[in-house]
Protein backbone atom coordinates (compact mmCIF):
# COMPACT_ATOMS: atom_id res chain seq x y z
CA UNK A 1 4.80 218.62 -98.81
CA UNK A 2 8.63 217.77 -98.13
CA UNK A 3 11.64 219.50 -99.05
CA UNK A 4 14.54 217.13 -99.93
CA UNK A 5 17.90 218.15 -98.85
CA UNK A 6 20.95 216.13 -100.10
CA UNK A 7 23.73 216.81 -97.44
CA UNK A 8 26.86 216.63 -100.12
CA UNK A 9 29.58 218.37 -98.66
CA UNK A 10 31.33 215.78 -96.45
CA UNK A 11 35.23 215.61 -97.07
CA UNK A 12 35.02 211.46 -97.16
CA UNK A 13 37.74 211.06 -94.97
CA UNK A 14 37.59 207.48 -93.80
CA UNK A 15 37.77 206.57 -97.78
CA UNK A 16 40.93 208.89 -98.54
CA UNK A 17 39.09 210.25 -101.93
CA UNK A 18 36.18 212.40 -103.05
CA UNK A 19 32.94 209.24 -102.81
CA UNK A 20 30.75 211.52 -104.10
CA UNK A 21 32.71 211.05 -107.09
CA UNK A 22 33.25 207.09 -106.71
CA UNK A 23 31.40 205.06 -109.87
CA UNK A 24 28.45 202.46 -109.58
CA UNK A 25 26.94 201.23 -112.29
CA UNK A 26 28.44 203.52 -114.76
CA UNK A 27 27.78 206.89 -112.38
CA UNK A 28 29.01 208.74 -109.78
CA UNK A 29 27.11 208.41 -106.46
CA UNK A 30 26.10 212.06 -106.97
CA UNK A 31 24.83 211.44 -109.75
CA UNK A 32 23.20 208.20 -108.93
CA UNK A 33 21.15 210.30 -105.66
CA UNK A 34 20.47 213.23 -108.07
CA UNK A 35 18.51 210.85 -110.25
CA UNK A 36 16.76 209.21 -107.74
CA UNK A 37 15.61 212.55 -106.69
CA UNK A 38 14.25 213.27 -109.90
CA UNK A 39 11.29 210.47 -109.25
CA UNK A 40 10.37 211.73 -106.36
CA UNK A 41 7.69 214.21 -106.15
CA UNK A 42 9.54 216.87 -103.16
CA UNK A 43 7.99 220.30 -102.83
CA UNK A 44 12.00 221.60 -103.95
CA UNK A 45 15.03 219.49 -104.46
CA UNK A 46 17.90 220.85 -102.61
CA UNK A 47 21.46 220.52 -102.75
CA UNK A 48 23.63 221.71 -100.45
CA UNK A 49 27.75 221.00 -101.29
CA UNK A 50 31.30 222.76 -101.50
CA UNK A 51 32.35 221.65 -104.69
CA UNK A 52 31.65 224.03 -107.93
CA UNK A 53 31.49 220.53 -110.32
CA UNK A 54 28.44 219.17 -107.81
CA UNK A 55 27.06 222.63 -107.51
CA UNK A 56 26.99 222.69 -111.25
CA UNK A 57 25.79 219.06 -111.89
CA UNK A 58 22.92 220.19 -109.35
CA UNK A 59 22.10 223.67 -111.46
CA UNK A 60 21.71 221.20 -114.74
CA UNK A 61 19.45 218.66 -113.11
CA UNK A 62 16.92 221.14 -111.55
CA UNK A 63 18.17 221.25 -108.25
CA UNK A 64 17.99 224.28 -106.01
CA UNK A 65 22.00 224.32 -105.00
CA UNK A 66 23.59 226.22 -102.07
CA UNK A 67 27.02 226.40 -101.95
CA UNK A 68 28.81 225.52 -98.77
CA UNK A 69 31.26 228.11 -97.82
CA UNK A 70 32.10 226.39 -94.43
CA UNK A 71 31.75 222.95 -94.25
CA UNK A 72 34.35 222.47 -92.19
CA UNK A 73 32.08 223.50 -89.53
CA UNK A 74 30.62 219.99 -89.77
CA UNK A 75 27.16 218.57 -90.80
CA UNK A 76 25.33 220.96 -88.75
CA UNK A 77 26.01 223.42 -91.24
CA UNK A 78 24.81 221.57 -94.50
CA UNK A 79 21.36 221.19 -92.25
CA UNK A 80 21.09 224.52 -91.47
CA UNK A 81 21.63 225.44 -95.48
CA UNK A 82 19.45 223.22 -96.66
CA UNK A 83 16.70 224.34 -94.08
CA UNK A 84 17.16 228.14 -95.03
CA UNK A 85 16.63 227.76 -98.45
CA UNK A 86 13.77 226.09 -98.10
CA UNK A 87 10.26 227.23 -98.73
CA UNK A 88 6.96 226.65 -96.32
CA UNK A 89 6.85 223.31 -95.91
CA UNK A 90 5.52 220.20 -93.74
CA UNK A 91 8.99 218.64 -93.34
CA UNK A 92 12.66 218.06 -94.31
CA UNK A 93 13.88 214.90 -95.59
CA UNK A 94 17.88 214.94 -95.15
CA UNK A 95 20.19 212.62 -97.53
CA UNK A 96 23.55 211.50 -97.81
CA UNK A 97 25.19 210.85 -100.88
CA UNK A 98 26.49 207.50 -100.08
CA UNK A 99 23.51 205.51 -100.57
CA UNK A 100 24.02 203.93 -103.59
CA UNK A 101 20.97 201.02 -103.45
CA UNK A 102 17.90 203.28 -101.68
CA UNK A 103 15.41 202.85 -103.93
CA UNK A 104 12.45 205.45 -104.36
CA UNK A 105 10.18 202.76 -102.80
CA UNK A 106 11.82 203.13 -99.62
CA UNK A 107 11.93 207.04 -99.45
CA UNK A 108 8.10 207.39 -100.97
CA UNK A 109 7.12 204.56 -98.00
CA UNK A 110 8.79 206.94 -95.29
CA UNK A 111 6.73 210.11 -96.91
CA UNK A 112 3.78 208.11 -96.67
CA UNK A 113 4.19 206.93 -92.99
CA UNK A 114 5.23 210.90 -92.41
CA UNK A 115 1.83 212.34 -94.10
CA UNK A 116 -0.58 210.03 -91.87
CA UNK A 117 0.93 212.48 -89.11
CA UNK A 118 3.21 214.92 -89.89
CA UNK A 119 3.73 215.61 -86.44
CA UNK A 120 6.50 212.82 -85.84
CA UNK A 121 10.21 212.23 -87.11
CA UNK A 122 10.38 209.59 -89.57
CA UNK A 123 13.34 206.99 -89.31
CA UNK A 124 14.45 203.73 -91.52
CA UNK A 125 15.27 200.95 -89.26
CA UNK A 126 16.52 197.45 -90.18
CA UNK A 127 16.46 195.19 -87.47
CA UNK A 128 17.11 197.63 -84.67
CA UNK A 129 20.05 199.46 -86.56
CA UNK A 130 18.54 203.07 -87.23
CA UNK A 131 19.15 204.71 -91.03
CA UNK A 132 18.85 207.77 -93.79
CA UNK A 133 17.00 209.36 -94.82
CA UNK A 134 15.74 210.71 -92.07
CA UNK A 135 11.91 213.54 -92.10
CA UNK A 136 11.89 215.93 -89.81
CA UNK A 137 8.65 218.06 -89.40
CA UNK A 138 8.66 221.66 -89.43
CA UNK A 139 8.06 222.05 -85.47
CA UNK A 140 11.85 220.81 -85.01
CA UNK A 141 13.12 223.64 -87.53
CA UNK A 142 14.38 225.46 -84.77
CA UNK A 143 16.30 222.32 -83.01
CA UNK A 144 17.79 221.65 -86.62
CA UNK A 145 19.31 225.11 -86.71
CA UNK A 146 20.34 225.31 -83.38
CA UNK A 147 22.82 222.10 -84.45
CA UNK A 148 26.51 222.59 -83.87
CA UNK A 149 29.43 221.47 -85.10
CA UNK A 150 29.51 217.66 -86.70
CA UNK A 151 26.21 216.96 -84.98
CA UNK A 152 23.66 215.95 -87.06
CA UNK A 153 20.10 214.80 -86.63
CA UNK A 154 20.75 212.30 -84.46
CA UNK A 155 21.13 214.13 -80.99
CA UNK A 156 17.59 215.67 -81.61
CA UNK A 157 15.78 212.16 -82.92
CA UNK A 158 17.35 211.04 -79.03
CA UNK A 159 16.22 214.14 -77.41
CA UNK A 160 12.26 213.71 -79.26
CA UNK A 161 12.49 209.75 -79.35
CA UNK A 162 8.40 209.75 -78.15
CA UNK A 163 7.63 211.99 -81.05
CA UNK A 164 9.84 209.47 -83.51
CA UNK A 165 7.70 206.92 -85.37
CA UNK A 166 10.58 203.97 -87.09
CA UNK A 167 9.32 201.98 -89.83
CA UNK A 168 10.83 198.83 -90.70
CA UNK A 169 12.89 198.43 -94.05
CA UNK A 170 13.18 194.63 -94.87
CA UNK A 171 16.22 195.44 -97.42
CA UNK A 172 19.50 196.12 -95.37
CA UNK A 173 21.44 196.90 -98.75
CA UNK A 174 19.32 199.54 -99.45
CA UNK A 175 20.15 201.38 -95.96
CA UNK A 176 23.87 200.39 -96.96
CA UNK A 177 26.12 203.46 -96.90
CA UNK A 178 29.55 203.48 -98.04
CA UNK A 179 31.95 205.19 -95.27
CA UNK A 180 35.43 203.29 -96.70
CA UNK A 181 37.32 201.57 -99.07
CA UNK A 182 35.88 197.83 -97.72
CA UNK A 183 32.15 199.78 -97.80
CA UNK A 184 32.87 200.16 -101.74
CA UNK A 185 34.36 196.93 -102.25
CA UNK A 186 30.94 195.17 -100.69
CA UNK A 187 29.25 197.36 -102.86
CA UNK A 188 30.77 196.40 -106.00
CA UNK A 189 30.75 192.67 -105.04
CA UNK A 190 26.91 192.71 -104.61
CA UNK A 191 26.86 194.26 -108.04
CA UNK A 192 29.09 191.69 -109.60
CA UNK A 193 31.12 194.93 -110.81
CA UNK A 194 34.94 195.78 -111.01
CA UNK A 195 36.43 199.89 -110.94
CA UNK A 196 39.60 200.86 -109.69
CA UNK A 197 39.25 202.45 -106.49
C-alpha cells in the first residue's frame, strides 16, 4: 500500500498570495487536492502544512495532518514530515497543491505501474517534461530524509534514474501546475471561468 503525502506548506512566492487558497471551480486548490484524495484508496492520507486553517480543513476531511513548524527550511522538510508520520508501507506518493486538473485516473495509473514492481520510482512524464506526483518506494526512505534544504525529490530520482520507471500521461493539463499569476490565468481560461486574482 501507499501513503499519500500532500506537501502544502510552500509560501507561493512567485504568485505574491497564499495559492493554496486561490479558487477553481468554486474551491480552493486545497480543497480541490483534499477531495481528490478522498477517491483514492492510500494506506493514510497525509497532510503536511504551516497554516492552522489547512491543518484544520485536513482534521475535518480525515486527513492525518502534521503541522509544519519550519518550513522555511524548504521542501525537504515537508518530505521528511510526511515520511515520519507514516505507517509501514510499500511507498510514498508526494503531492503539491497546485494541481488543479490531475484527475484520480492519472494517480491510480501511476499506483498501478508502481505495484507491478514496487521496487522502482514512479514518475508522470508528458512528452519528455517530467511531473507530480511522484512514488517513491520504501528502500529510498532513508535518501528522502537525508534531503536538505529546498531540495526535493528530484536530486534522488537523478541519482536512482536506472531504478525510475516514467509512464507516459497523454493529458499535459492535468500535469499543469500553477507557479504564478499567468499559471492561474491559463487555468481559468481553459475553464472558461473569471475570479479576481
Amino acid at each position: 500500500m501507499i501513503s499519500g503525502i500532500i506537501m502544502a506548506s510552500g509560501y507561493s512566492r512567485r504568485m505574491n498570495q497564499n495559492k493554496l487558497l486561490l479558487k477553481y471551480k468554486g474551491k480552493t486548490l486545497i480543497e480541490t487536492i483534499l477531495d481528490t484524495f478522498l477517491r483514492i484508496d492510500f494506506l493514510e492520507k497525509i497532510l503536511v502544512t504551516r497554516e492552522e486553517e489547512i491543518l484544520q480543513l485536513g482534521k475535518n476531511n480525515g486527513f492525518i495532518t502534521i503541522e509544519n513548524k519550519h518550513a522555511d527550511k524548504g521542501i525537504s522538510e515537508s518530505i521528511k514530515l510526511g515520511i515520519q508520520a507514516s505507517n509501514d508501507c510499500d511507498g510514498y506518493m508526494f503531492f503539491t497543491v497546485d494541481q488543479p486538473l490531475l484527475d484520480e485516473n492519472i494517480i491510480n495509473k501511476l499506483m498501478k505501474v508502481f505495484h507491478q514492481d514496487p521496487s522502482y520510482i514512479i514518475v508522470p512524464r508528458h512528452k519528455g517534461r517530467r511531473g507530480s506526483p511522484v512514488v517513491f518506494p520504501r528502500k529510498f526512505k532513508k535518501d528522502l530524509l537525508g534531503l536538505e534544504g529546498d531540495t526535493g525529490g528530484k536530486s534522488i530520482i537523478n541519482k536512482y534514474l536506472s531504478q525510475v520507471r516514467f509512464v507516459e500521461i497523454d493529458d499535459e493539463k492535468s500535469l499543469f501546475d500553477v507557479d504564478t499569476k499567468e499559471d492561474y490565468e491559463k487555468l481559468l481560461e481553459w475553464d472558461g471561468a473569471a475570479y479576481d486574482i
